[in-house]
C-alpha atoms as a PDB file:
ATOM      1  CA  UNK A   1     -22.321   3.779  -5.837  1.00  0.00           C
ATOM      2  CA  UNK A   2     -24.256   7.071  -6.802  1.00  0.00           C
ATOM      3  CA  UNK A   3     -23.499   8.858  -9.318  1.00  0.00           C
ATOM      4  CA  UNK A   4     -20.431   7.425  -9.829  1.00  0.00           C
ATOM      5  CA  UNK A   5     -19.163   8.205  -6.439  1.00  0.00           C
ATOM      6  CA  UNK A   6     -18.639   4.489  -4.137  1.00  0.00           C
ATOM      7  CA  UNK A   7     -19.377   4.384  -0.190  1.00  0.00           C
ATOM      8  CA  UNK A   8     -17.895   2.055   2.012  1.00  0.00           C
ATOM      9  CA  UNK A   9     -19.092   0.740   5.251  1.00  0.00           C
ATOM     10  CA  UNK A  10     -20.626   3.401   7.343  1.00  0.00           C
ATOM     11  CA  UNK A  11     -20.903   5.883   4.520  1.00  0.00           C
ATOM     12  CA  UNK A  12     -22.778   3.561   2.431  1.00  0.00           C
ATOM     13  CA  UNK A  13     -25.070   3.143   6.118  1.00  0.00           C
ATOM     14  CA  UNK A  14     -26.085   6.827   6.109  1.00  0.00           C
ATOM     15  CA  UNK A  15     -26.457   6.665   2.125  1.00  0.00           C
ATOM     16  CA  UNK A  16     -29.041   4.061   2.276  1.00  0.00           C
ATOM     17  CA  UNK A  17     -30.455   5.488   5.959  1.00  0.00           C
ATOM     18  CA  UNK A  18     -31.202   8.970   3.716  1.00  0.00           C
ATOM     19  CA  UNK A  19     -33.583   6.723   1.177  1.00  0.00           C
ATOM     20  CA  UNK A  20     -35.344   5.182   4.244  1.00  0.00           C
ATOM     21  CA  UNK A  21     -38.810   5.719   5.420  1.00  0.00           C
ATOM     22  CA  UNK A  22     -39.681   6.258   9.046  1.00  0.00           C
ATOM     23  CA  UNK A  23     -37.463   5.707  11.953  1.00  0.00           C
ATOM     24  CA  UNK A  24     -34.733   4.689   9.789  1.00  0.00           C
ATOM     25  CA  UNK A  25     -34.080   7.790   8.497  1.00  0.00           C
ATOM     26  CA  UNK A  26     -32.765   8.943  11.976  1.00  0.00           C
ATOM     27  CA  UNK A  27     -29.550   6.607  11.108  1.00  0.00           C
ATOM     28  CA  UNK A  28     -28.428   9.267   9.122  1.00  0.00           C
ATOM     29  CA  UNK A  29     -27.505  11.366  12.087  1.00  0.00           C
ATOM     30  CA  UNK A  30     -24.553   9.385  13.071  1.00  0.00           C
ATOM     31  CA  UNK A  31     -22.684  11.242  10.138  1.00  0.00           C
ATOM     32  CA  UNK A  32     -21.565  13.709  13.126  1.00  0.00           C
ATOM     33  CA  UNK A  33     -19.657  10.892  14.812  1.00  0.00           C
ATOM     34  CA  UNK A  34     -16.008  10.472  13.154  1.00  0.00           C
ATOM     35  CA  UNK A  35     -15.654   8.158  10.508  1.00  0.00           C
ATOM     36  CA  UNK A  36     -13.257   5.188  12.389  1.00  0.00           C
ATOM     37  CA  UNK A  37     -15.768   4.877  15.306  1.00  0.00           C
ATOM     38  CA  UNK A  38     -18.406   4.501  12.893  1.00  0.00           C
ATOM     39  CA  UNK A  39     -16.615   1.839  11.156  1.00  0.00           C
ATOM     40  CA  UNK A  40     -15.491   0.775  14.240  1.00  0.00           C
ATOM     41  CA  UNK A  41     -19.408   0.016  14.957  1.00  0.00           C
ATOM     42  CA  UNK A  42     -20.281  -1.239  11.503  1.00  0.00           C
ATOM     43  CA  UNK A  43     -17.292  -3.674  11.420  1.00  0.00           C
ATOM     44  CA  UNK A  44     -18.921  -5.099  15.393  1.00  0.00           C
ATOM     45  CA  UNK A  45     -22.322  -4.985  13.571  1.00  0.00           C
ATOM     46  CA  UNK A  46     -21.413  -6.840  10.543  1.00  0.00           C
ATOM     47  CA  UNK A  47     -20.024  -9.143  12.803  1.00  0.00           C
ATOM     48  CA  UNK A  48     -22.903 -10.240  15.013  1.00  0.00           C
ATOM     49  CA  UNK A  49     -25.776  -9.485  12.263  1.00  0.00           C
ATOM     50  CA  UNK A  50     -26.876 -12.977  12.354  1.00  0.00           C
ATOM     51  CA  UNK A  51     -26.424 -13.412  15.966  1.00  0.00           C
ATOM     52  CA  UNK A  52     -29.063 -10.049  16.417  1.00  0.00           C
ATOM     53  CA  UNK A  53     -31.111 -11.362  13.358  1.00  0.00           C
ATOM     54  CA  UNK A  54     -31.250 -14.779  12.736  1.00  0.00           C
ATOM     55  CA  UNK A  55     -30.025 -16.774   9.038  1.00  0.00           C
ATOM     56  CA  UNK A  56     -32.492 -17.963   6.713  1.00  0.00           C
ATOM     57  CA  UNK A  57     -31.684 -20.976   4.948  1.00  0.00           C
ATOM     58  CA  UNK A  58     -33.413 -19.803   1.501  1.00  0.00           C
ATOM     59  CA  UNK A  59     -33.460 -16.789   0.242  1.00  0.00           C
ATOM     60  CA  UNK A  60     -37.493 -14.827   0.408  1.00  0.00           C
ATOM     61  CA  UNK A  61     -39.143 -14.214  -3.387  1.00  0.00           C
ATOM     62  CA  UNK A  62     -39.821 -10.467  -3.572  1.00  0.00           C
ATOM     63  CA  UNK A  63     -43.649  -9.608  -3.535  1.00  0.00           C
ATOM     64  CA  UNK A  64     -45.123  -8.336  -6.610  1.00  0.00           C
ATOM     65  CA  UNK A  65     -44.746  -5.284  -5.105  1.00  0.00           C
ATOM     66  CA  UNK A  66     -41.495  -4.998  -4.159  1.00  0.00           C
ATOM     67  CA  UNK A  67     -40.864  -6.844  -7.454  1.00  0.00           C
ATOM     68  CA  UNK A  68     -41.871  -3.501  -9.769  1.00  0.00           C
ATOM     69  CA  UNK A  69     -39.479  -1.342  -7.787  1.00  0.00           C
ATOM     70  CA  UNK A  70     -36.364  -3.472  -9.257  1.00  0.00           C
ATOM     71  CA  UNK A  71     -35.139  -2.070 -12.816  1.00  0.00           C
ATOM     72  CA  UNK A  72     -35.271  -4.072 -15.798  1.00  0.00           C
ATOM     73  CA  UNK A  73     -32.480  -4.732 -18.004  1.00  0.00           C
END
């Protein structure tokens, strides 16, 4: 959700893709395809993510680093 606005599935992708540093960024490009083959693909990538990645049984604590970039409430 930004600024009050919510993105689903692909949309929310490219959202986060346009925050990312290097490389990443270039996921924001697939904004020209049309939106059902894009969910298309993020509904077969959501579906073999841990297949492609791997599952961790515990969660990872966030370095102090990435720690200070979380809000407070």
């Amino acid at each position: 959700i930004e600024e009050g606005v919510p993105y689903l599935k692909s949309d929310a992708a490219i959202r986060i893709a346009e925050h990312l540093d290097g490389r990443w960024r270039l996921l924001r490009l697939i904004r020209f395809i049309p939106r059902p083959i894009r969910d298309h693909g993020y509904a077969l990538f959501a579906k073999h993510r841990t297949r492609l990645f791997g599952k961790k049984e515990v969660c990872t604590l966030p370095s102090p680093d990435v720690r200070k970039r979380f809000l407070d409430r």
